[in-house]
N, C-alpha and C. Protein backbone atom coordinates (compact mmCIF):
# COMPACT_ATOMS: atom_id res chain seq x y z
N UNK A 1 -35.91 128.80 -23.48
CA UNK A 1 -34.50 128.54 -23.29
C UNK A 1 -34.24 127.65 -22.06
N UNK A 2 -35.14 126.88 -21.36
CA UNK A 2 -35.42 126.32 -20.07
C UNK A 2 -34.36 125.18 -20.75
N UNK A 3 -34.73 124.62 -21.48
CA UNK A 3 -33.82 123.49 -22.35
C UNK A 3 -32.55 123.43 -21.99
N UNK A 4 -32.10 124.84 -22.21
CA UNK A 4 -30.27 124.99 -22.57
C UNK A 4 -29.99 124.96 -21.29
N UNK A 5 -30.58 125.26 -19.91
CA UNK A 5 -29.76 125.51 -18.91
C UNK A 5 -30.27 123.98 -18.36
N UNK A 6 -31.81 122.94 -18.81
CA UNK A 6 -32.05 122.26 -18.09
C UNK A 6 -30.72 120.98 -18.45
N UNK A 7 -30.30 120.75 -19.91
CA UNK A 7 -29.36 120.23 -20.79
C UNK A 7 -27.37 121.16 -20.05
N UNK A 8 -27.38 121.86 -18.94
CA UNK A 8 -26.44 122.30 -18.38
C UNK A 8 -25.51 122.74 -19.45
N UNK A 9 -25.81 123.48 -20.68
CA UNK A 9 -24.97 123.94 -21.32
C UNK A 9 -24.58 125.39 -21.23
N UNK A 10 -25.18 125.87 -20.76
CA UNK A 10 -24.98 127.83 -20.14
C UNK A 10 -26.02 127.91 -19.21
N UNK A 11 -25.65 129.23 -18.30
CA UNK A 11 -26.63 129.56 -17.23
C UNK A 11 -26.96 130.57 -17.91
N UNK A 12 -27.98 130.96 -17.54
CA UNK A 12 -28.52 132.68 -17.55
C UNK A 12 -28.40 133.48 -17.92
N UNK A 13 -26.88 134.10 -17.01
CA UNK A 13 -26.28 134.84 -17.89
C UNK A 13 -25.42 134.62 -19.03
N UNK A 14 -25.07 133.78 -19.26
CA UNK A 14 -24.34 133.57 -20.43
C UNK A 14 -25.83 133.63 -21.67
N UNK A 15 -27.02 132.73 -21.34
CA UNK A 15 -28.31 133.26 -22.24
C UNK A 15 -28.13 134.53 -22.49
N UNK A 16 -28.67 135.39 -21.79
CA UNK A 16 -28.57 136.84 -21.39
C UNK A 16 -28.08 137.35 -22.70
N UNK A 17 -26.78 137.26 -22.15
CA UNK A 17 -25.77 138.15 -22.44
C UNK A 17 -25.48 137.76 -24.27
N UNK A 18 -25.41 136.34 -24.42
CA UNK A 18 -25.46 135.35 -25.83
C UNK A 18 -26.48 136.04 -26.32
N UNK A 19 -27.66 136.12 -26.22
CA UNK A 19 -28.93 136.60 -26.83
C UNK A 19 -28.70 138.35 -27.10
N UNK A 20 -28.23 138.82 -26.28
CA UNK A 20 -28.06 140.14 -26.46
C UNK A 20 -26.88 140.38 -27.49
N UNK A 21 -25.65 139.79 -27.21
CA UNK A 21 -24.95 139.87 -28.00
C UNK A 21 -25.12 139.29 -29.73
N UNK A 22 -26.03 138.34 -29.64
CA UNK A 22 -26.69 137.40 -31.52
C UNK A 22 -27.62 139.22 -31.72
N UNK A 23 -28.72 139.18 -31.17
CA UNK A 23 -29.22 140.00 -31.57
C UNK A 23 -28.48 141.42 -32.23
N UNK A 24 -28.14 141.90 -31.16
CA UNK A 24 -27.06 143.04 -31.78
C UNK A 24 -26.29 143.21 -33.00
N UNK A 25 -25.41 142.23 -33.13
CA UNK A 25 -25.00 141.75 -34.58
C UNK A 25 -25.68 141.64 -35.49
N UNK A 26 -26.15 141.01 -35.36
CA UNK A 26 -27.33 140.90 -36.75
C UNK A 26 -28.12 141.56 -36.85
N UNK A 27 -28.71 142.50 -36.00
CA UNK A 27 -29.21 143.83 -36.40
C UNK A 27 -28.20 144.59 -37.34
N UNK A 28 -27.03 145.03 -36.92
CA UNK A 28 -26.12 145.04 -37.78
C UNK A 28 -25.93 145.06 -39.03
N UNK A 29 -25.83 143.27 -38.65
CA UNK A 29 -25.25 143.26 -40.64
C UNK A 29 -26.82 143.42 -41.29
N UNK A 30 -28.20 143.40 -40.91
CA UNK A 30 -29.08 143.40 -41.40
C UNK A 30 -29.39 144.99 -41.91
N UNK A 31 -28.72 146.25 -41.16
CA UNK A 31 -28.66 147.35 -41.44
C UNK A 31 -27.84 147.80 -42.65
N UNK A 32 -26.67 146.81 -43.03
CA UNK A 32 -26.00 146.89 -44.19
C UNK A 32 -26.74 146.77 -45.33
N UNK A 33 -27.57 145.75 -45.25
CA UNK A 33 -28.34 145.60 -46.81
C UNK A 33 -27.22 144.51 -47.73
N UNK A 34 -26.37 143.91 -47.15
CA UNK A 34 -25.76 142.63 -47.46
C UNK A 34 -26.18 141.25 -47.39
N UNK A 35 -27.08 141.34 -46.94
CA UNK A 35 -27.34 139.83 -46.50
C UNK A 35 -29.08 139.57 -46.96
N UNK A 36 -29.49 138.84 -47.54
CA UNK A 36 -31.04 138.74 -47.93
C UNK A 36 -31.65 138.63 -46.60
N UNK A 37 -32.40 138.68 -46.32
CA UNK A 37 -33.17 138.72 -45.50
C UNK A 37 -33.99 137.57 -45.35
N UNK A 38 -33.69 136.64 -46.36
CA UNK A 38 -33.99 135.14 -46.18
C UNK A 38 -33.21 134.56 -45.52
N UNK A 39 -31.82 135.04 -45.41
CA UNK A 39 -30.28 134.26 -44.99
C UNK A 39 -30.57 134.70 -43.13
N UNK A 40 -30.90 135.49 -43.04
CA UNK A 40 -30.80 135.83 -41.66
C UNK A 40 -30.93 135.16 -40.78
N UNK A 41 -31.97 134.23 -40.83
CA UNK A 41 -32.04 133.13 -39.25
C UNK A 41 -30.50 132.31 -39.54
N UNK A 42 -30.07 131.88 -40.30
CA UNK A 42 -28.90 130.94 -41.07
C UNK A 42 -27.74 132.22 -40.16
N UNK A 43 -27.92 133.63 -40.38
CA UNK A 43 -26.50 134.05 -39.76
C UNK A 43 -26.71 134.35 -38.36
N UNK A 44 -27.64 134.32 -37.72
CA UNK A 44 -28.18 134.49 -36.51
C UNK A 44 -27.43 133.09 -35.81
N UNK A 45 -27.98 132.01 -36.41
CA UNK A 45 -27.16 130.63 -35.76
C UNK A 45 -26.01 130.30 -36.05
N UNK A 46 -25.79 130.91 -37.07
CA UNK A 46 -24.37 130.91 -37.03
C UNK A 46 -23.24 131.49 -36.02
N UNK A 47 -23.63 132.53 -36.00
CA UNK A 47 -23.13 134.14 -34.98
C UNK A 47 -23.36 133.56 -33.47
N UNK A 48 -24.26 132.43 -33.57
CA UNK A 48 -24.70 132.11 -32.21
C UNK A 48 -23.52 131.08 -32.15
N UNK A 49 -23.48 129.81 -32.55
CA UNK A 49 -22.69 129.00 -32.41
C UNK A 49 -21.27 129.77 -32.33
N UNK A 50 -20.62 130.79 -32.85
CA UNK A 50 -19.48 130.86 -32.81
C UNK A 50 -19.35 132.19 -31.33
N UNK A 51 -20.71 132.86 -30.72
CA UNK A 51 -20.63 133.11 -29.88
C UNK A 51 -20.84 132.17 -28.16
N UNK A 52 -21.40 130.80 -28.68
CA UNK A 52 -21.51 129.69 -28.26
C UNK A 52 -19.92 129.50 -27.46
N UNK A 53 -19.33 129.22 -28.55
CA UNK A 53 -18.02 128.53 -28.47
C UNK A 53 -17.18 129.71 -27.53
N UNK A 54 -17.02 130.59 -27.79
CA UNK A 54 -16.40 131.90 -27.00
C UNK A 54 -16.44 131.88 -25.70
N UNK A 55 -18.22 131.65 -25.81
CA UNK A 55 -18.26 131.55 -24.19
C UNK A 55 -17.98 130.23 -23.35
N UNK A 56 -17.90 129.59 -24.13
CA UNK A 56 -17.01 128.19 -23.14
C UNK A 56 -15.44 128.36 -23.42
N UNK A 57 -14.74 129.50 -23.81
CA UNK A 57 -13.41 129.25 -23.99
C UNK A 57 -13.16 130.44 -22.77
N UNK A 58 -14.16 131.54 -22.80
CA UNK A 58 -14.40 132.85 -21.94
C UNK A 58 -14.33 132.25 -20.59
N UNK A 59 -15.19 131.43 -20.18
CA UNK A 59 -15.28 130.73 -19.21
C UNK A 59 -14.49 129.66 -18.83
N UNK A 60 -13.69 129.07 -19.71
CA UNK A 60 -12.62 128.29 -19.04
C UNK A 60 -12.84 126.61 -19.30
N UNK A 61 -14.03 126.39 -19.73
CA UNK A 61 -14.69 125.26 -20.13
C UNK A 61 -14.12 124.50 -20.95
N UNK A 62 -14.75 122.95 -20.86
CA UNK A 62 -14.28 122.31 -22.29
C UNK A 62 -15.42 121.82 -22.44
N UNK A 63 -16.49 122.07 -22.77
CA UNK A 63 -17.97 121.32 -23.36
C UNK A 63 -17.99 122.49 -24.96
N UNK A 64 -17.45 122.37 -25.59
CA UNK A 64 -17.44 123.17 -27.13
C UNK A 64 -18.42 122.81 -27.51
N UNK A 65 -18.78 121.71 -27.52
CA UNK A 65 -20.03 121.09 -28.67
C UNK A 65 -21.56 121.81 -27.73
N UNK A 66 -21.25 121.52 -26.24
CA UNK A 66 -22.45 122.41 -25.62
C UNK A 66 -22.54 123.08 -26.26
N UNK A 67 -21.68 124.65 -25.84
CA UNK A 67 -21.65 125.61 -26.17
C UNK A 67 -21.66 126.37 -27.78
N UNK A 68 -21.56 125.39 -28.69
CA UNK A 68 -22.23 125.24 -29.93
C UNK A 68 -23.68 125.29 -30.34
N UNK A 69 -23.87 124.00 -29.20
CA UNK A 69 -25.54 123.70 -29.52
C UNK A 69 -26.28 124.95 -28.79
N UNK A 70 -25.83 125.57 -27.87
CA UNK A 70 -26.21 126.54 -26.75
C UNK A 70 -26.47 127.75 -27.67
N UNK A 71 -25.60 127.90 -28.59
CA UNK A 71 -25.83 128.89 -29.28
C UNK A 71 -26.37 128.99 -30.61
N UNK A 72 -26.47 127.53 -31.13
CA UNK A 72 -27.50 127.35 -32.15
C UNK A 72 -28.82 127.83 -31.69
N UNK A 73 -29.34 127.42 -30.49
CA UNK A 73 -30.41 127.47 -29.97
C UNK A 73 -31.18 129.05 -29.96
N UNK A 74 -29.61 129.64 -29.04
CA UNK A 74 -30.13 130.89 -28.98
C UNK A 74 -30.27 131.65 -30.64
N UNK A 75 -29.36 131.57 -30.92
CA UNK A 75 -29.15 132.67 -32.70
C UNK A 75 -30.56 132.21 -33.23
N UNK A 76 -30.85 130.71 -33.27
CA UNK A 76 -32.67 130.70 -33.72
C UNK A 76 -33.46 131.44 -33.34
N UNK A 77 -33.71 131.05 -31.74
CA UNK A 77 -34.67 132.42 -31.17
C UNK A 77 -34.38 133.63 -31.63
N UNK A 78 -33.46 133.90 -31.26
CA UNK A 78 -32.85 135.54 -31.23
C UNK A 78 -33.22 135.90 -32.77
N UNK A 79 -33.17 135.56 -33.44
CA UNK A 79 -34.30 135.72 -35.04
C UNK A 79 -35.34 135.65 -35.08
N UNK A 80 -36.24 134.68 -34.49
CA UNK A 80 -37.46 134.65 -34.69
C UNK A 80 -37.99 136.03 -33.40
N UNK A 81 -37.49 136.36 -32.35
CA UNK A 81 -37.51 137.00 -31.45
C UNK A 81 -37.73 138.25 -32.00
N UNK A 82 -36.71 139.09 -33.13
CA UNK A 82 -36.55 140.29 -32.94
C UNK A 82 -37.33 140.51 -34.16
N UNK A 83 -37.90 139.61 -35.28
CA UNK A 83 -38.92 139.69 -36.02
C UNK A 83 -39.94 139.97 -35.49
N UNK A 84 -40.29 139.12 -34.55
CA UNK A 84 -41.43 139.43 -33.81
C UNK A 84 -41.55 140.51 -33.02
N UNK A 85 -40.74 141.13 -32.39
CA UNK A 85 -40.83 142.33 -31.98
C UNK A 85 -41.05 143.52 -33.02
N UNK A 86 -40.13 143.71 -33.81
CA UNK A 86 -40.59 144.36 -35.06
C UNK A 86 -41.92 144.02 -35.92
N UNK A 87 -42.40 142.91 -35.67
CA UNK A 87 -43.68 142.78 -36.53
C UNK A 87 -44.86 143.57 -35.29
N UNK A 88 -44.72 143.03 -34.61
CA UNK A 88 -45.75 144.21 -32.88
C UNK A 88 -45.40 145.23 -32.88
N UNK A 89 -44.19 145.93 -33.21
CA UNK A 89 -44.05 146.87 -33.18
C UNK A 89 -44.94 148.24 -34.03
N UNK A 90 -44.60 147.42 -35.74
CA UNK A 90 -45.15 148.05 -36.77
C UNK A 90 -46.99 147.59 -36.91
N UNK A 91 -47.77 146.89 -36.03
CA UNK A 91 -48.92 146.46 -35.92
C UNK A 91 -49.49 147.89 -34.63
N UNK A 92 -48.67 147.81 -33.99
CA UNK A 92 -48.68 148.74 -33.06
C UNK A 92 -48.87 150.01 -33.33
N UNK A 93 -48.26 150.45 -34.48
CA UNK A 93 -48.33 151.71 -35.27
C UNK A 93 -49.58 151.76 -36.13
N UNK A 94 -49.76 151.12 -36.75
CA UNK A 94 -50.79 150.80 -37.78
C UNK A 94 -52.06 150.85 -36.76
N UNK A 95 -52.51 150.36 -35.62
CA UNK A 95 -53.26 150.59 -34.97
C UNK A 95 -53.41 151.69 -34.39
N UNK A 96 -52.34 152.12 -34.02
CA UNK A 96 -52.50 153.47 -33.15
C UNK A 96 -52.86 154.70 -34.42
N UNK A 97 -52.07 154.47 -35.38
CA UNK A 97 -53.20 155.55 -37.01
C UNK A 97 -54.40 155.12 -37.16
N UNK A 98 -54.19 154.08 -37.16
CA UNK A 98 -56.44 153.89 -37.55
C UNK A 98 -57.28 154.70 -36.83
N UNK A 99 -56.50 154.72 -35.29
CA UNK A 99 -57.50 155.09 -34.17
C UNK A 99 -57.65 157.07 -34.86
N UNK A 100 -56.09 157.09 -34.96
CA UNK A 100 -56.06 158.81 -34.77
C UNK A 100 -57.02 158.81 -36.20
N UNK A 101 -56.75 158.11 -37.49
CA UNK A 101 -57.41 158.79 -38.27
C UNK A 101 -59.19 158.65 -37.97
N UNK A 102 -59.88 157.57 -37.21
CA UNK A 102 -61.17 157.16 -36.60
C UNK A 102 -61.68 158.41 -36.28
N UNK A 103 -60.94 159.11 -34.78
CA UNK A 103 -61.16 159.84 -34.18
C UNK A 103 -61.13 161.34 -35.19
N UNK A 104 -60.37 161.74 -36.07
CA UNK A 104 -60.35 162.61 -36.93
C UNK A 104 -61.64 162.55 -37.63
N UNK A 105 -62.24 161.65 -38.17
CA UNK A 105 -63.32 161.70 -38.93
C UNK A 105 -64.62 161.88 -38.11
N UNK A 106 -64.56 161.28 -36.86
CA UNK A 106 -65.78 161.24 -35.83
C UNK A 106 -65.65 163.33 -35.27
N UNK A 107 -64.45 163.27 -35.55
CA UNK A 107 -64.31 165.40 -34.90
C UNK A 107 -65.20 165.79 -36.17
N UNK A 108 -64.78 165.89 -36.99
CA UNK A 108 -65.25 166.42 -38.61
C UNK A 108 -65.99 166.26 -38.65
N UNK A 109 -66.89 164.98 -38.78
CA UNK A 109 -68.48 164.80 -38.64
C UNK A 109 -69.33 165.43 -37.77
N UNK A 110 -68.69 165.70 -36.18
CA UNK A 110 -69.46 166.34 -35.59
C UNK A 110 -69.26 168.23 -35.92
N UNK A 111 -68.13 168.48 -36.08
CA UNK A 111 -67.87 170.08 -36.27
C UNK A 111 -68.74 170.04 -37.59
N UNK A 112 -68.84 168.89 -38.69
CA UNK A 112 -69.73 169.85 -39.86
C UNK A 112 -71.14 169.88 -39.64
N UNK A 113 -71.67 168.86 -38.64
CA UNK A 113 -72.80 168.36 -38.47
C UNK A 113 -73.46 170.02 -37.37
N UNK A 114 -72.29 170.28 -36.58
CA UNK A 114 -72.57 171.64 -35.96
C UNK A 114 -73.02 173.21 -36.35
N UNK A 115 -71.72 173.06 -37.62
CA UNK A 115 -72.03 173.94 -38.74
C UNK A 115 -73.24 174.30 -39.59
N UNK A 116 -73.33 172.76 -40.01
CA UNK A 116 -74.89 173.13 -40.60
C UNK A 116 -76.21 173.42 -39.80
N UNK A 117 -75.88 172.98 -38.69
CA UNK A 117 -76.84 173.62 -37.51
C UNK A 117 -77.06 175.03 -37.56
N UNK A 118 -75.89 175.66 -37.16
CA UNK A 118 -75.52 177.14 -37.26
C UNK A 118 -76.22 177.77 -38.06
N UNK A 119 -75.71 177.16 -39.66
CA UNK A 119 -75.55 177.83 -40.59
C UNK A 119 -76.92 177.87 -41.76
């Protein structure tokens, strides 16, 4: 996002806060089950641009078209962003079962391997 602030179209917090606010939403409508899930980066930049524009009217500004492009920018990321977090997330899981079921089979092997000792 070095771009958007190096291009002086939002600072920081307006990123911030823009990114937090795209994301949120569209988690949202993505919880509805309305929207394909192909369409989503498309309402992410959308949601961005028109949270774009807000924040140069919020702020007192007249650069609209910035604050358009400012938020095209972000609503892209902010999609590819929270995919990706959710894709690490659920990789994250999937790894952490392999291990428990690993370790389950390495117990069992040794408790039957003990047993037949015993027994």
């Amino acid at each position: 996002m070095e771009i958007i602030t190096d291009l002086n179209l939002a600072t920081a917090g307006e990123l911030a806060l823009s990114g937090f606010l795209i994301a949120l939403i569209v988690q949202g409508i993505k919880s509805t089950g309305k929207v394909s899930n192909n369409f989503i980066p498309l309402v992410s930049m959308a949601i961005g641009v028109v949270i774009g524009i807000v924040a140069v009217v919020a702020t007192h500004d007249t650069n609209y078209v910035g604050g358009a492009v400012s938020g095209l920018i972000i609503g892209a990321g902010t999609s590819g962003m929270v995919d990706l977090a959710k894709g690490t997330i659920k990789t994250a899981r999937v790894v952490k079962t392999n291990k428990e079921v690993k370790q389950a089979k390495t117990i069992e092997k040794a408790v039957s391997k003990y047993l037949k000792e015993r027994g």
